[in-house]
C-alpha atoms as a PDB file:
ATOM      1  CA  UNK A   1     136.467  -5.341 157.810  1.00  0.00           C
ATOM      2  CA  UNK A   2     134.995  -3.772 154.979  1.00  0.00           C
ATOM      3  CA  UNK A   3     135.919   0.004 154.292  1.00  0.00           C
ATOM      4  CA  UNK A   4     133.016   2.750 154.686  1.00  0.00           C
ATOM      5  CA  UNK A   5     131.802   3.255 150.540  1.00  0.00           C
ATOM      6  CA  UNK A   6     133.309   6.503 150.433  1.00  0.00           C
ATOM      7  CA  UNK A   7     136.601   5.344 151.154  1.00  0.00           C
ATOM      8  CA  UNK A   8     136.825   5.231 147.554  1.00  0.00           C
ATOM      9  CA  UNK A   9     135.636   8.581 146.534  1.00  0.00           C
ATOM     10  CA  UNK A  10     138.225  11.089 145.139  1.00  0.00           C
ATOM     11  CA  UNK A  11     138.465  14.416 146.034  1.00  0.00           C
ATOM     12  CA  UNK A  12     136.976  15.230 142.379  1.00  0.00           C
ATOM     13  CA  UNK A  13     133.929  12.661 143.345  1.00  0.00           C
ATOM     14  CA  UNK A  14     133.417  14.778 146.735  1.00  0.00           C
ATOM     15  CA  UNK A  15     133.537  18.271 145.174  1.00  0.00           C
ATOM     16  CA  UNK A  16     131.023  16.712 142.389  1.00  0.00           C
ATOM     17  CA  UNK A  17     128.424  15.489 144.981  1.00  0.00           C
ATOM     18  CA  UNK A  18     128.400  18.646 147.078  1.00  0.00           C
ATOM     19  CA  UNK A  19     128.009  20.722 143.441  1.00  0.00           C
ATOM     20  CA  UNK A  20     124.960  18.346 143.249  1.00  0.00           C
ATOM     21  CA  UNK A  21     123.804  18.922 146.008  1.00  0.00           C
ATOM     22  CA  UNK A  22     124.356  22.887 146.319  1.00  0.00           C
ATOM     23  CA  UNK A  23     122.382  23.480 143.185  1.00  0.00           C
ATOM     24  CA  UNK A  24     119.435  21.137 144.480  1.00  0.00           C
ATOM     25  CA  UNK A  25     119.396  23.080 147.749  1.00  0.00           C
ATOM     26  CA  UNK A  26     119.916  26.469 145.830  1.00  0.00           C
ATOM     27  CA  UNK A  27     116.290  26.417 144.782  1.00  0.00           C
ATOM     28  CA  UNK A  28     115.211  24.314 147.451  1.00  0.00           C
ATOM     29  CA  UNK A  29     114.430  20.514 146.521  1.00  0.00           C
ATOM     30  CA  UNK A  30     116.244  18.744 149.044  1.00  0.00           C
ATOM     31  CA  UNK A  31     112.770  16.943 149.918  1.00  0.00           C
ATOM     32  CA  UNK A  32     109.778  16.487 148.270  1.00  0.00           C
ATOM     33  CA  UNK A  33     108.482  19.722 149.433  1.00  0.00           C
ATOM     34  CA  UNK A  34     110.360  21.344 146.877  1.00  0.00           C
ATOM     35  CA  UNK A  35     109.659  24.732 148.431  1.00  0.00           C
ATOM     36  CA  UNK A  36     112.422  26.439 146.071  1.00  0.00           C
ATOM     37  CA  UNK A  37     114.266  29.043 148.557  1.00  0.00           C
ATOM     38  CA  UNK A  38     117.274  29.796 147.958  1.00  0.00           C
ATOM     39  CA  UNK A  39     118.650  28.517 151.126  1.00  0.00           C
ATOM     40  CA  UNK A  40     122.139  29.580 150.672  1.00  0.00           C
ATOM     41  CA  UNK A  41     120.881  33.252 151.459  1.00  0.00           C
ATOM     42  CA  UNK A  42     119.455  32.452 154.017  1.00  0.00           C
ATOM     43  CA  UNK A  43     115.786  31.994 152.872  1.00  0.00           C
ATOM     44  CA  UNK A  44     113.365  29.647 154.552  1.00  0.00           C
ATOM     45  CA  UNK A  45     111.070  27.205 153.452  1.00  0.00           C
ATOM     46  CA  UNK A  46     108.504  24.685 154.828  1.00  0.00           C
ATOM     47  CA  UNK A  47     111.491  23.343 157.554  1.00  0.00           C
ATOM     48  CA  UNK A  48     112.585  27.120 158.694  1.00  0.00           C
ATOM     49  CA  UNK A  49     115.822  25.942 158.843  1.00  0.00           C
ATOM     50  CA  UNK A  50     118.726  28.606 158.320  1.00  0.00           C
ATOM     51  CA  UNK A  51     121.517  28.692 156.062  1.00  0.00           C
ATOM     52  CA  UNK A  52     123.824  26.847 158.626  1.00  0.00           C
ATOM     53  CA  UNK A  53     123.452  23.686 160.328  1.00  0.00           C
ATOM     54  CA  UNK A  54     121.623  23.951 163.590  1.00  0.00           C
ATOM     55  CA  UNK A  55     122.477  20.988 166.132  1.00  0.00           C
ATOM     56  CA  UNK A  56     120.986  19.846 169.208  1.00  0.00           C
ATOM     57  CA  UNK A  57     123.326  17.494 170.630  1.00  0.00           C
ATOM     58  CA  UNK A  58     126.255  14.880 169.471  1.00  0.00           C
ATOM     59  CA  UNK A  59     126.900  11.866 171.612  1.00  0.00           C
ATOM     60  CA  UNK A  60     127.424   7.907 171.552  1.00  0.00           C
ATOM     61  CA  UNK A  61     123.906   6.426 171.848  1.00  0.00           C
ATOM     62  CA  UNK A  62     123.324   3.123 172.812  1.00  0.00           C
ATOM     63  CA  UNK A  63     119.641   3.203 172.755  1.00  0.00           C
ATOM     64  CA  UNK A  64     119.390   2.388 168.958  1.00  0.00           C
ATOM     65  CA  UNK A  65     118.958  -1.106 167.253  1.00  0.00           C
ATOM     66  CA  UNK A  66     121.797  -3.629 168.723  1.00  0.00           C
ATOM     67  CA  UNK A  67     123.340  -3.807 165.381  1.00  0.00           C
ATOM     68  CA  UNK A  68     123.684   0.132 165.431  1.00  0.00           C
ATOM     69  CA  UNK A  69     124.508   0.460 168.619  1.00  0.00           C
ATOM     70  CA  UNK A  70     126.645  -2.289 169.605  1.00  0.00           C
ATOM     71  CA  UNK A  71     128.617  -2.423 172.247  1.00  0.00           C
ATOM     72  CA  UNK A  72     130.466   1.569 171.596  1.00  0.00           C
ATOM     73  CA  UNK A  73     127.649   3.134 170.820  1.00  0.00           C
ATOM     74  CA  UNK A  74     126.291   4.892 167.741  1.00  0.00           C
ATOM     75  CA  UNK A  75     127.664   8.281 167.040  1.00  0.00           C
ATOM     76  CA  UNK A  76     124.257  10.380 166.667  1.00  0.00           C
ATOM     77  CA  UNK A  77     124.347  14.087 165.446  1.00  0.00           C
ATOM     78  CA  UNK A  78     120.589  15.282 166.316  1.00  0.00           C
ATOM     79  CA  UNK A  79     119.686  18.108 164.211  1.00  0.00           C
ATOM     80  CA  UNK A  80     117.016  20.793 164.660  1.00  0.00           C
ATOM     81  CA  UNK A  81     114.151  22.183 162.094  1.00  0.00           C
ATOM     82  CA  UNK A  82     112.545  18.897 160.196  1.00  0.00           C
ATOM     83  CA  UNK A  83     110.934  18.816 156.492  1.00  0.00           C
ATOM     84  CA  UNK A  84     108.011  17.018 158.794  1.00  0.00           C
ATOM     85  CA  UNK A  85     105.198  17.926 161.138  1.00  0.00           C
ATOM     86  CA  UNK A  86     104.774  14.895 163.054  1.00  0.00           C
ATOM     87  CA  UNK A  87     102.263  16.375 165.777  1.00  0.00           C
ATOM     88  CA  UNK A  88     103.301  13.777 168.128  1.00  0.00           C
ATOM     89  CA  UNK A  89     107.314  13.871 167.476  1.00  0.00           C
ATOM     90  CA  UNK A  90     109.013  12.643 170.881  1.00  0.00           C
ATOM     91  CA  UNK A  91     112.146  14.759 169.586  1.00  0.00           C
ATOM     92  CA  UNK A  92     109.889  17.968 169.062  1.00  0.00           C
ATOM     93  CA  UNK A  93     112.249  19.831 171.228  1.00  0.00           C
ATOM     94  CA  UNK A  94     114.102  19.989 168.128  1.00  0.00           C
ATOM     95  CA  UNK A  95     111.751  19.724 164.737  1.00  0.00           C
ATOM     96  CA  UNK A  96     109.257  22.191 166.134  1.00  0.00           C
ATOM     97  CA  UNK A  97     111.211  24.210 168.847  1.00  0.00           C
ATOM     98  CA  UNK A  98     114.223  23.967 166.914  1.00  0.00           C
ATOM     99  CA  UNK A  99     116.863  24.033 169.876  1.00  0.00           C
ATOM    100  CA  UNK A 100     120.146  23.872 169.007  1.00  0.00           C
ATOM    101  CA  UNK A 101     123.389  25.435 168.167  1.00  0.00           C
ATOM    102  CA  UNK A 102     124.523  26.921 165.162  1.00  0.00           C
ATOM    103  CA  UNK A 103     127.592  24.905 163.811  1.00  0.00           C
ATOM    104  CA  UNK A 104     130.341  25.127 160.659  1.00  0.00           C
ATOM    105  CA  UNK A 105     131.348  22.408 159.100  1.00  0.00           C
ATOM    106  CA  UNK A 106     134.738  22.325 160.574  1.00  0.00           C
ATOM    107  CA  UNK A 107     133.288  21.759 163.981  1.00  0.00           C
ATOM    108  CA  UNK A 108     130.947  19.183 162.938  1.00  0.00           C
ATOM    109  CA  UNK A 109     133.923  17.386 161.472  1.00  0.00           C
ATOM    110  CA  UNK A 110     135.916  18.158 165.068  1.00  0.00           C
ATOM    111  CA  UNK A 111     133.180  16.436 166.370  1.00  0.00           C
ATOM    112  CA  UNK A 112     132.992  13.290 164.432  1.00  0.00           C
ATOM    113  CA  UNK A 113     136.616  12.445 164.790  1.00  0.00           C
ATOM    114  CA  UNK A 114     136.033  12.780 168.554  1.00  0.00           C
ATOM    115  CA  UNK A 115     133.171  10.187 168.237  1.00  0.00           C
ATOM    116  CA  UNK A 116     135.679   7.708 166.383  1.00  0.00           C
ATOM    117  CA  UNK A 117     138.263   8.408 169.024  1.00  0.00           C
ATOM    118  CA  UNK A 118     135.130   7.351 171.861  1.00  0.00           C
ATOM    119  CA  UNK A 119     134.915   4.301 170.116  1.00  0.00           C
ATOM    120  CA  UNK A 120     131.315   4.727 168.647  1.00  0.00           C
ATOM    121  CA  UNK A 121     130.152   2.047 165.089  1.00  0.00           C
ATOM    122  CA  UNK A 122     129.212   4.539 163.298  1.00  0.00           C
ATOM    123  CA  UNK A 123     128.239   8.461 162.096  1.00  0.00           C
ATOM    124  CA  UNK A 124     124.301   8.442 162.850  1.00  0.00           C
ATOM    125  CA  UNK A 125     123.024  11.843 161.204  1.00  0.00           C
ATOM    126  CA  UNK A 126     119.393  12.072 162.381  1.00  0.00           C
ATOM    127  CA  UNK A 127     117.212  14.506 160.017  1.00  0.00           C
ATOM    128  CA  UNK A 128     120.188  15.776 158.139  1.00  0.00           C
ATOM    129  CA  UNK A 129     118.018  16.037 154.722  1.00  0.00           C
ATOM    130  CA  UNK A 130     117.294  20.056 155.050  1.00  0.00           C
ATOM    131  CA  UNK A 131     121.195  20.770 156.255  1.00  0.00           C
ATOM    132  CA  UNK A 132     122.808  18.318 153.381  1.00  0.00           C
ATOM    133  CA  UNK A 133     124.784  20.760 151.729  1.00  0.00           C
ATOM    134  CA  UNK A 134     126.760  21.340 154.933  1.00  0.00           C
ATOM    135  CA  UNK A 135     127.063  18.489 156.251  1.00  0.00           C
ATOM    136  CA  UNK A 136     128.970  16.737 152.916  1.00  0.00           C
ATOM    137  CA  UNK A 137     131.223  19.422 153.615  1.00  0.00           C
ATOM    138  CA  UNK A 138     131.938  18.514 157.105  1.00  0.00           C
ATOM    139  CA  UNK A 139     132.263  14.504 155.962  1.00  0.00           C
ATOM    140  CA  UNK A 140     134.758  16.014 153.328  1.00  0.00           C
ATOM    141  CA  UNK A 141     136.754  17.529 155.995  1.00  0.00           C
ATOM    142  CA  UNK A 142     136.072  14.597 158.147  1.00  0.00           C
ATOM    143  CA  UNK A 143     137.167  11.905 155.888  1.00  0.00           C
ATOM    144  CA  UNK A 144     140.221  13.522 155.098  1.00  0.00           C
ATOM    145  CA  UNK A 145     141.172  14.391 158.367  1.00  0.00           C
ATOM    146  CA  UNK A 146     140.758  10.150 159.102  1.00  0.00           C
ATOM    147  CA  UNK A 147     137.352   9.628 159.535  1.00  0.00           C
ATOM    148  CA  UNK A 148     136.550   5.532 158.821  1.00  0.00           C
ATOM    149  CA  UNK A 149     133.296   4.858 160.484  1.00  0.00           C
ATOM    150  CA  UNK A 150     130.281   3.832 158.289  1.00  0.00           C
ATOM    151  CA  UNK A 151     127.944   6.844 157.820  1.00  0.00           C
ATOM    152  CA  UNK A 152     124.273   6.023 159.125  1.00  0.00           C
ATOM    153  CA  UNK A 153     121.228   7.714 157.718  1.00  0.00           C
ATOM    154  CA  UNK A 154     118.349   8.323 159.565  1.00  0.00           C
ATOM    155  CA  UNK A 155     115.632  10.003 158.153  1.00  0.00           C
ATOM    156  CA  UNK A 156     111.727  10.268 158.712  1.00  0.00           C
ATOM    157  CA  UNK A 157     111.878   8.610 155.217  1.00  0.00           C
ATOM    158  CA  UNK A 158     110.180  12.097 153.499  1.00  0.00           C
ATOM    159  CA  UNK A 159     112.856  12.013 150.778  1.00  0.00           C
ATOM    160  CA  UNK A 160     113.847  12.863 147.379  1.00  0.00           C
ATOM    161  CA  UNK A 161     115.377  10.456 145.411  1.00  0.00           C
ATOM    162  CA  UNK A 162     117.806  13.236 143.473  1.00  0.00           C
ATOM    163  CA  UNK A 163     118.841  14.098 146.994  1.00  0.00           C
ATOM    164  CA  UNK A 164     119.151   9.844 147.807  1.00  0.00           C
ATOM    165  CA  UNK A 165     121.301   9.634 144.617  1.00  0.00           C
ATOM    166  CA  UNK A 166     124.254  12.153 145.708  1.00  0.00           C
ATOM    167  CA  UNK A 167     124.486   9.841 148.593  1.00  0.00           C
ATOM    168  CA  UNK A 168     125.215   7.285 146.624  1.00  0.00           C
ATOM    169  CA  UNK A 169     128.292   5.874 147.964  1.00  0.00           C
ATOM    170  CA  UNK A 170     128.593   7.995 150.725  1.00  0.00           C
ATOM    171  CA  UNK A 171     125.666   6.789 153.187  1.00  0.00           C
ATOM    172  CA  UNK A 172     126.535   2.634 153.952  1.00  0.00           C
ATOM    173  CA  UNK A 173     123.775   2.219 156.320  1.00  0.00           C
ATOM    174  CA  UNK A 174     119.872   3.931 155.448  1.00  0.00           C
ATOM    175  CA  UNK A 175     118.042   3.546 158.549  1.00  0.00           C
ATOM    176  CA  UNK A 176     114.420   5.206 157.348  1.00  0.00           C
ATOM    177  CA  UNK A 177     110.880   5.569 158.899  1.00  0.00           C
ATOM    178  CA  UNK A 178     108.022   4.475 156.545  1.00  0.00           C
ATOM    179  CA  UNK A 179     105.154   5.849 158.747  1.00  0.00           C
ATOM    180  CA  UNK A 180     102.347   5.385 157.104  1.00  0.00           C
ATOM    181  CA  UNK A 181     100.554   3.472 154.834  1.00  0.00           C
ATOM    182  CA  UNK A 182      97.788   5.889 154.258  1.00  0.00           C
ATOM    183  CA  UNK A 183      98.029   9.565 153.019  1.00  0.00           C
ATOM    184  CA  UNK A 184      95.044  10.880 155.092  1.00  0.00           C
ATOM    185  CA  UNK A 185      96.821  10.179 158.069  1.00  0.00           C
ATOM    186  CA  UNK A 186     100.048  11.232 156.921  1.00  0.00           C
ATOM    187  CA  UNK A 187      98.475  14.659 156.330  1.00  0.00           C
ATOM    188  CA  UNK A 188      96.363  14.712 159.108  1.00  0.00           C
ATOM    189  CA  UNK A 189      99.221  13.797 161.769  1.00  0.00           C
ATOM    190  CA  UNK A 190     102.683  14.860 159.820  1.00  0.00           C
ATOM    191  CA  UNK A 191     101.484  17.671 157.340  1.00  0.00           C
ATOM    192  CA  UNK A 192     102.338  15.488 154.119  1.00  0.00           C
ATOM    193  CA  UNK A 193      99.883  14.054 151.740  1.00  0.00           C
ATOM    194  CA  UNK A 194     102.069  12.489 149.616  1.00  0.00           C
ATOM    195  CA  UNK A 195     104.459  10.956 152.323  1.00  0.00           C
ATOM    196  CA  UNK A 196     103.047   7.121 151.484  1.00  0.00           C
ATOM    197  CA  UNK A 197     104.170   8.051 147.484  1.00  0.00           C
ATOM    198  CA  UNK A 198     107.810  10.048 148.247  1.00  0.00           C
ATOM    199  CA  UNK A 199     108.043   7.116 150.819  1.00  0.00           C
ATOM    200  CA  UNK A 200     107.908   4.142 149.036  1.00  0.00           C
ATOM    201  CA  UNK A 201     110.025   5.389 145.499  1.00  0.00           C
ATOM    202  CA  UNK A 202     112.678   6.573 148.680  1.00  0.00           C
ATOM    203  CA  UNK A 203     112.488   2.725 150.192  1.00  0.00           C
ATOM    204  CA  UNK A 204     113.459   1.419 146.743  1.00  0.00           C
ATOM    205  CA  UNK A 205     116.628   3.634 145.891  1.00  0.00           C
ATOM    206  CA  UNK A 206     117.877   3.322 149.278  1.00  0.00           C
ATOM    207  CA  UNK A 207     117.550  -0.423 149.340  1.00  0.00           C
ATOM    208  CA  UNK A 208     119.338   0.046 145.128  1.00  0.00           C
ATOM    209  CA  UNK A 209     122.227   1.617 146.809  1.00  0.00           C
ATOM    210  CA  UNK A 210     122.641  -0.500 149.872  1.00  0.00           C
ATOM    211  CA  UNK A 211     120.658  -3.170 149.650  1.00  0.00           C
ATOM    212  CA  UNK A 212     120.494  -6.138 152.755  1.00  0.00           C
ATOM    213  CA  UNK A 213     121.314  -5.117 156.559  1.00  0.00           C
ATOM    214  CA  UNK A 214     125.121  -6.951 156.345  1.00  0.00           C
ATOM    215  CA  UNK A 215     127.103  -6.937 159.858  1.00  0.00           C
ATOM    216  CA  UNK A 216     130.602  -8.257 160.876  1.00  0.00           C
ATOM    217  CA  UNK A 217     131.677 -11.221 163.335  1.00  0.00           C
ATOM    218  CA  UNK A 218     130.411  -9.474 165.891  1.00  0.00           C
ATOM    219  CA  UNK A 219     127.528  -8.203 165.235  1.00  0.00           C
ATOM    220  CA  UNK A 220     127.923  -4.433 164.231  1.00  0.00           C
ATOM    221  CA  UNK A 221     125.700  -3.462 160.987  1.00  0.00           C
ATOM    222  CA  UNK A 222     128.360  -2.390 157.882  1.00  0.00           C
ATOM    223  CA  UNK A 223     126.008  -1.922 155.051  1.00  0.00           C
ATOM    224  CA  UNK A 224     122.577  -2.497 153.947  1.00  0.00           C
ATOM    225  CA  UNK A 225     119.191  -0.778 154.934  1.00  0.00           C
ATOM    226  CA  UNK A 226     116.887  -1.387 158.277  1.00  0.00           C
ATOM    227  CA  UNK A 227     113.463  -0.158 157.951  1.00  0.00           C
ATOM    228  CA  UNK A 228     111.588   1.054 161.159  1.00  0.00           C
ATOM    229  CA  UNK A 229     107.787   1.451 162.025  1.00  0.00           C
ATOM    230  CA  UNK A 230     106.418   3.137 164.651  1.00  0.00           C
ATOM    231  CA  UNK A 231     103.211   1.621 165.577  1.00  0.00           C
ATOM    232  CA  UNK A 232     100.604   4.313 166.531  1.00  0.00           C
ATOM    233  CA  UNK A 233      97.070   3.898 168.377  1.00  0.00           C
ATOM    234  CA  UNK A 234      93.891   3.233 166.907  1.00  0.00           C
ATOM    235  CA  UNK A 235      96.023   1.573 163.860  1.00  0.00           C
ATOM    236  CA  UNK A 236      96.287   5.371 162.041  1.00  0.00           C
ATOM    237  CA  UNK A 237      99.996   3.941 161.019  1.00  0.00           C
ATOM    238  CA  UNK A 238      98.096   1.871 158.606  1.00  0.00           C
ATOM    239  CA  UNK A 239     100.302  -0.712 159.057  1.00  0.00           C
ATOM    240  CA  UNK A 240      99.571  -3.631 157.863  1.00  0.00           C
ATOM    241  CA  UNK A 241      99.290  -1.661 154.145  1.00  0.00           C
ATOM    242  CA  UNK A 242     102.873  -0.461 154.960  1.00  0.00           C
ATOM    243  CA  UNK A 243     103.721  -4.439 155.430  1.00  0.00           C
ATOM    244  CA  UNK A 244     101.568  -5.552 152.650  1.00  0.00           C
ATOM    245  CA  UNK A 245     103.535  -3.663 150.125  1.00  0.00           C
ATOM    246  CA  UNK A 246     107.071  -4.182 151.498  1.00  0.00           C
ATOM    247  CA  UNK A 247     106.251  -8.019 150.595  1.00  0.00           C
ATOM    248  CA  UNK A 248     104.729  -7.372 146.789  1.00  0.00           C
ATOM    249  CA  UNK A 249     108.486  -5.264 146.038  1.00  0.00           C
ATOM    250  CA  UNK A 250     110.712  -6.788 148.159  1.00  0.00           C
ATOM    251  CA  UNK A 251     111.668 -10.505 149.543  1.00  0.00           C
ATOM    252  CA  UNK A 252     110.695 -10.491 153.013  1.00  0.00           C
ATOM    253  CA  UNK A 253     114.133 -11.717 153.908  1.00  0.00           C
ATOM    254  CA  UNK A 254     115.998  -8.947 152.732  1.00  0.00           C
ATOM    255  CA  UNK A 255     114.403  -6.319 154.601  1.00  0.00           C
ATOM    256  CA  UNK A 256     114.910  -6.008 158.164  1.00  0.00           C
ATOM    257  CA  UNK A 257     112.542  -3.869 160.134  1.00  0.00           C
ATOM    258  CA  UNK A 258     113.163  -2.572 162.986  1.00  0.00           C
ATOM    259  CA  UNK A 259     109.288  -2.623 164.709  1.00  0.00           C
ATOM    260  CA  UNK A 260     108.760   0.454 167.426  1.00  0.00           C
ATOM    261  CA  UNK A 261     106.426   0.469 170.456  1.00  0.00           C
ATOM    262  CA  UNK A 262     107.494   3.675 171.645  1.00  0.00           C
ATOM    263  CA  UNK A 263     104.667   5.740 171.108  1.00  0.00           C
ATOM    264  CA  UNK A 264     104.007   8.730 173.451  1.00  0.00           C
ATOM    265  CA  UNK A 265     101.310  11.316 172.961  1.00  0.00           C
ATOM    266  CA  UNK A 266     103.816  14.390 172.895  1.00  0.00           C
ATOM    267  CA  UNK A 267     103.621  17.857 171.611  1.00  0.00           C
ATOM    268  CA  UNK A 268     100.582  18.323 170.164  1.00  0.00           C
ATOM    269  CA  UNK A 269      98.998  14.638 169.794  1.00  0.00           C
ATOM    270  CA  UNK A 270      96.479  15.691 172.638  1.00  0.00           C
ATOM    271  CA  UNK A 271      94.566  17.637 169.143  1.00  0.00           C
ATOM    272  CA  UNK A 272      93.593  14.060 168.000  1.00  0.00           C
ATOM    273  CA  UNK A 273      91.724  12.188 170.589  1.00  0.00           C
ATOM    274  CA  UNK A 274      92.326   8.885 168.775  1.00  0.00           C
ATOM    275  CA  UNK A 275      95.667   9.331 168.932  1.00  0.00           C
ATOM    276  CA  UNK A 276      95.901  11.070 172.592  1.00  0.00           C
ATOM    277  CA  UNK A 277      97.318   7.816 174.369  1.00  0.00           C
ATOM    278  CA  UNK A 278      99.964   4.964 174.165  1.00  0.00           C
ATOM    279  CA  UNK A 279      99.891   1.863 172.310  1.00  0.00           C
ATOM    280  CA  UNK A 280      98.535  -1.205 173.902  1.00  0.00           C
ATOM    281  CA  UNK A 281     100.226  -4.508 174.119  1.00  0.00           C
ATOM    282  CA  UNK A 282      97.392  -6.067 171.969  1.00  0.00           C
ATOM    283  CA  UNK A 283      97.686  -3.240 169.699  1.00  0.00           C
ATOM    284  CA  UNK A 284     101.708  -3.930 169.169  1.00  0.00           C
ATOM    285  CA  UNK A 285     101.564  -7.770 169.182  1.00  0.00           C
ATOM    286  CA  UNK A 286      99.248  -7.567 166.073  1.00  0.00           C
ATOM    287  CA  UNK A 287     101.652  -5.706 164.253  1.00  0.00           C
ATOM    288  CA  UNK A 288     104.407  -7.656 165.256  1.00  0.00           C
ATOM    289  CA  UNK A 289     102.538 -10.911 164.302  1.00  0.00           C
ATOM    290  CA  UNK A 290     102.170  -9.252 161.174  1.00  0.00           C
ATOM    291  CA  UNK A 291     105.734  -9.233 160.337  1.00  0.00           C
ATOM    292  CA  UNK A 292     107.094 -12.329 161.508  1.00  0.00           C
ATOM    293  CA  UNK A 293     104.299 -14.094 159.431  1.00  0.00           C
ATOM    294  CA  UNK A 294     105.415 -12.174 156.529  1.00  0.00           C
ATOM    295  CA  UNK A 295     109.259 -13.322 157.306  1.00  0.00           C
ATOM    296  CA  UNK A 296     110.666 -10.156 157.903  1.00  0.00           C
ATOM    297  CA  UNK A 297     113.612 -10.560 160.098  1.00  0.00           C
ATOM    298  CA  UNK A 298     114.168  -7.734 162.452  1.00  0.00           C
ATOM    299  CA  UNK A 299     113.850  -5.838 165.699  1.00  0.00           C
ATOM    300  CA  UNK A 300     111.172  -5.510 168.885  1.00  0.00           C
ATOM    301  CA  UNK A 301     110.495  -3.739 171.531  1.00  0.00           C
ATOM    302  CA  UNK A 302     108.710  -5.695 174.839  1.00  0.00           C
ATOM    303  CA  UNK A 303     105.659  -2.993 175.216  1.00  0.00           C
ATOM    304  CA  UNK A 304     105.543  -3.672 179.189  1.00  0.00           C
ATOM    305  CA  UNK A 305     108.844  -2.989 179.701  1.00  0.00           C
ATOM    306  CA  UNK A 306     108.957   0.679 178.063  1.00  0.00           C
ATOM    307  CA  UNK A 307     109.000   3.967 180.173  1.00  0.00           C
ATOM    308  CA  UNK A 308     110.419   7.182 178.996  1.00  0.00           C
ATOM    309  CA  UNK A 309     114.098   6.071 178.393  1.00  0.00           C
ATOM    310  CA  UNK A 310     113.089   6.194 174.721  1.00  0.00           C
ATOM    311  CA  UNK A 311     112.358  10.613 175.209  1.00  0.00           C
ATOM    312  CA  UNK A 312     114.990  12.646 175.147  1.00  0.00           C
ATOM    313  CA  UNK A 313     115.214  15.823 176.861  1.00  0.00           C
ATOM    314  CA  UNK A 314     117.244  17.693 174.023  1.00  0.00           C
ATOM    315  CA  UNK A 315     117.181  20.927 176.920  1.00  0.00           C
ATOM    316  CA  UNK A 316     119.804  18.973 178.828  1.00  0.00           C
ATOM    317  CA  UNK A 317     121.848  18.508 175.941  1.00  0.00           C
ATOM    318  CA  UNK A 318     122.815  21.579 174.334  1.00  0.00           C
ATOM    319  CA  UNK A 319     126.206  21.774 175.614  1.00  0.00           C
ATOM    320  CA  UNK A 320     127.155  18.794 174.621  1.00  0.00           C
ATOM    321  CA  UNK A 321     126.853  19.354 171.295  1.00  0.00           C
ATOM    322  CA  UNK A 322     129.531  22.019 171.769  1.00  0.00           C
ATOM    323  CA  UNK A 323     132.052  20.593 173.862  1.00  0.00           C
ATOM    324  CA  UNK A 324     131.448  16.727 172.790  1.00  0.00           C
ATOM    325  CA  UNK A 325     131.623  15.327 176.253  1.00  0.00           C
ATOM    326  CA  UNK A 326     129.096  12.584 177.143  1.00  0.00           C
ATOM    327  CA  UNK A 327     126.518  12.750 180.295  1.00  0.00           C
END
């Protein structure tokens, strides 16, 4: 079985990256945003978030793609605050509310040990970009304490490639949204104009780092990066530009996407009309004929079958995070 990348890093290596990282986040550029508070003293920027990690809830979730999931469950840590403004975010509870509990890194470590002990693939960090300073600590402490799962990153895909880069050999698995293929909607629906630019330069270095979704004899993803797409209404996803690009960079066969029909009109989607409903079946099928024509190997979702076991209600979950017990 192959060894998690930073396996190999030295203690030097670790004390490096989070120096890296503490002077990006210093004058905030931890995402493209580059808002420039200094978030070690407690100054907030475009994501609010505080000078601590804030955490929702921690548990094994076997609702994500089979090869992240598997059989034990992937260990998610759901932060709070996002560097996005999706106005439709099924997990809003947490990037706009911002519920949660304050955390140290030595807890978050506590925490992922007791998700290796459950038997969970992996460390899933979900939004961790705005809280990255603390969270290599925790991994640090972690690691050294006998942490050996593969680290999984996912992100809304907003990133910046300095941040990317002092996860270089650290993060195994990148497990990014690329949400649009047109900046009008990305501003109009998620409050960034440049996402489809910061997006695509992201896509690259994470696929430089990991490159193709790998997984072991039975089935559990080790390494490489999975790419999903959330289809939305009224095609404001723009995604057949999204798809139309990953095949002029990439071959097809090296990218795996991970195609999502789980649209809800939550939060505040009920502002846009065109967006203020579900996805149709016809709606998702034309997507998903648009990557399997393109030979993109990958993940769907069966449109009929989906109720709300995809929303979580983060309200429910707060002690968990705490105490690490499951439902």
């Amino acid at each position: 079985m192959r060894l998690p990348s930073y396996t190999w890093l030295t203690d030097n290596e670790w004390q490096e990256r989070i120096d890296r990282c503490d002077t990006i986040a210093s004058s905030c550029g931890l995402c493209p945003r580059n808002c420039g508070a200094d978030r070690f003293s407690g100054e907030k920027g475009f994501c609010r978030a505080p000078d601590h990690p804030v955490i929702s809830s921690i548990f094994p979730h076997h609702g994500e793609e089979p090869p992240i999931s598997g059989t034990g469950g992937s260990g998610t840590v759901f932060f709070s605050y996002c560097t996005l403004r999706c106005c439709f975010c099924q997990n809003y509870q947490l990037s706009h509310l911002a519920e949660g509990e304050s955390f140290t890194p030595e807890l978050l470590a506590e925490r992922m040990l007791i998700l290796q002990e459950k038997g969970c693939h992996n460390i899933n960090f979900v939004t961790a970009t705005h809280f990255l300073p603390w969270v290599l600590r925790a991994l640090r402490i972690a690691v050294q304490a006998g942490l050996s799962l593969p680290v999984v990153y996912n992100c809304g895909g907003f990133e910046s490639v300095a941040t990317l880069q002092v996860l270089n050999g650290i993060v195994d698995i990148y497990l990014p949204d690329m949400k649009y293929g047109d900046d009008l909607c990305a501003a109009t629906y998620s409050g960034a104009a440049e996402y489809r630019t910061h997006n695509r330069v992201a896509i690259r270095e994470m696929f430089r780092q990991v490159g193709v979704l790998r997984c072991d004899d039975n089935g559990i993803a080790r390494r490489g990066l999975c790419i999903r797409h959330l289809v939305l209404p009224d095609g404001k996803a723009g995604s057949g530009e999204v798809f139309r690009w990953l095949s002029s960079v990439f071959d097809p066969e090296d990218v795996h996407i991970s195609l999502m029909a789980q649209y809800r009109p939550l939060y505040n989607a009920d502002t846009h009309q065109e967006i203020n409903r579900m996805v149709t079946a016809d709606e998702y099928n034309e997507v998903k004929n648009l990557v399997v024509r393109a030979g993109f190997p990958g993940f769907f979702q069966d449109v009929a079958s989906l109720d709300k076991k995809f929303v979580i209600d983060f309200s429910k979950r707060k002690e968990q995070a705490l105490t690490g017990d499951d439902e």
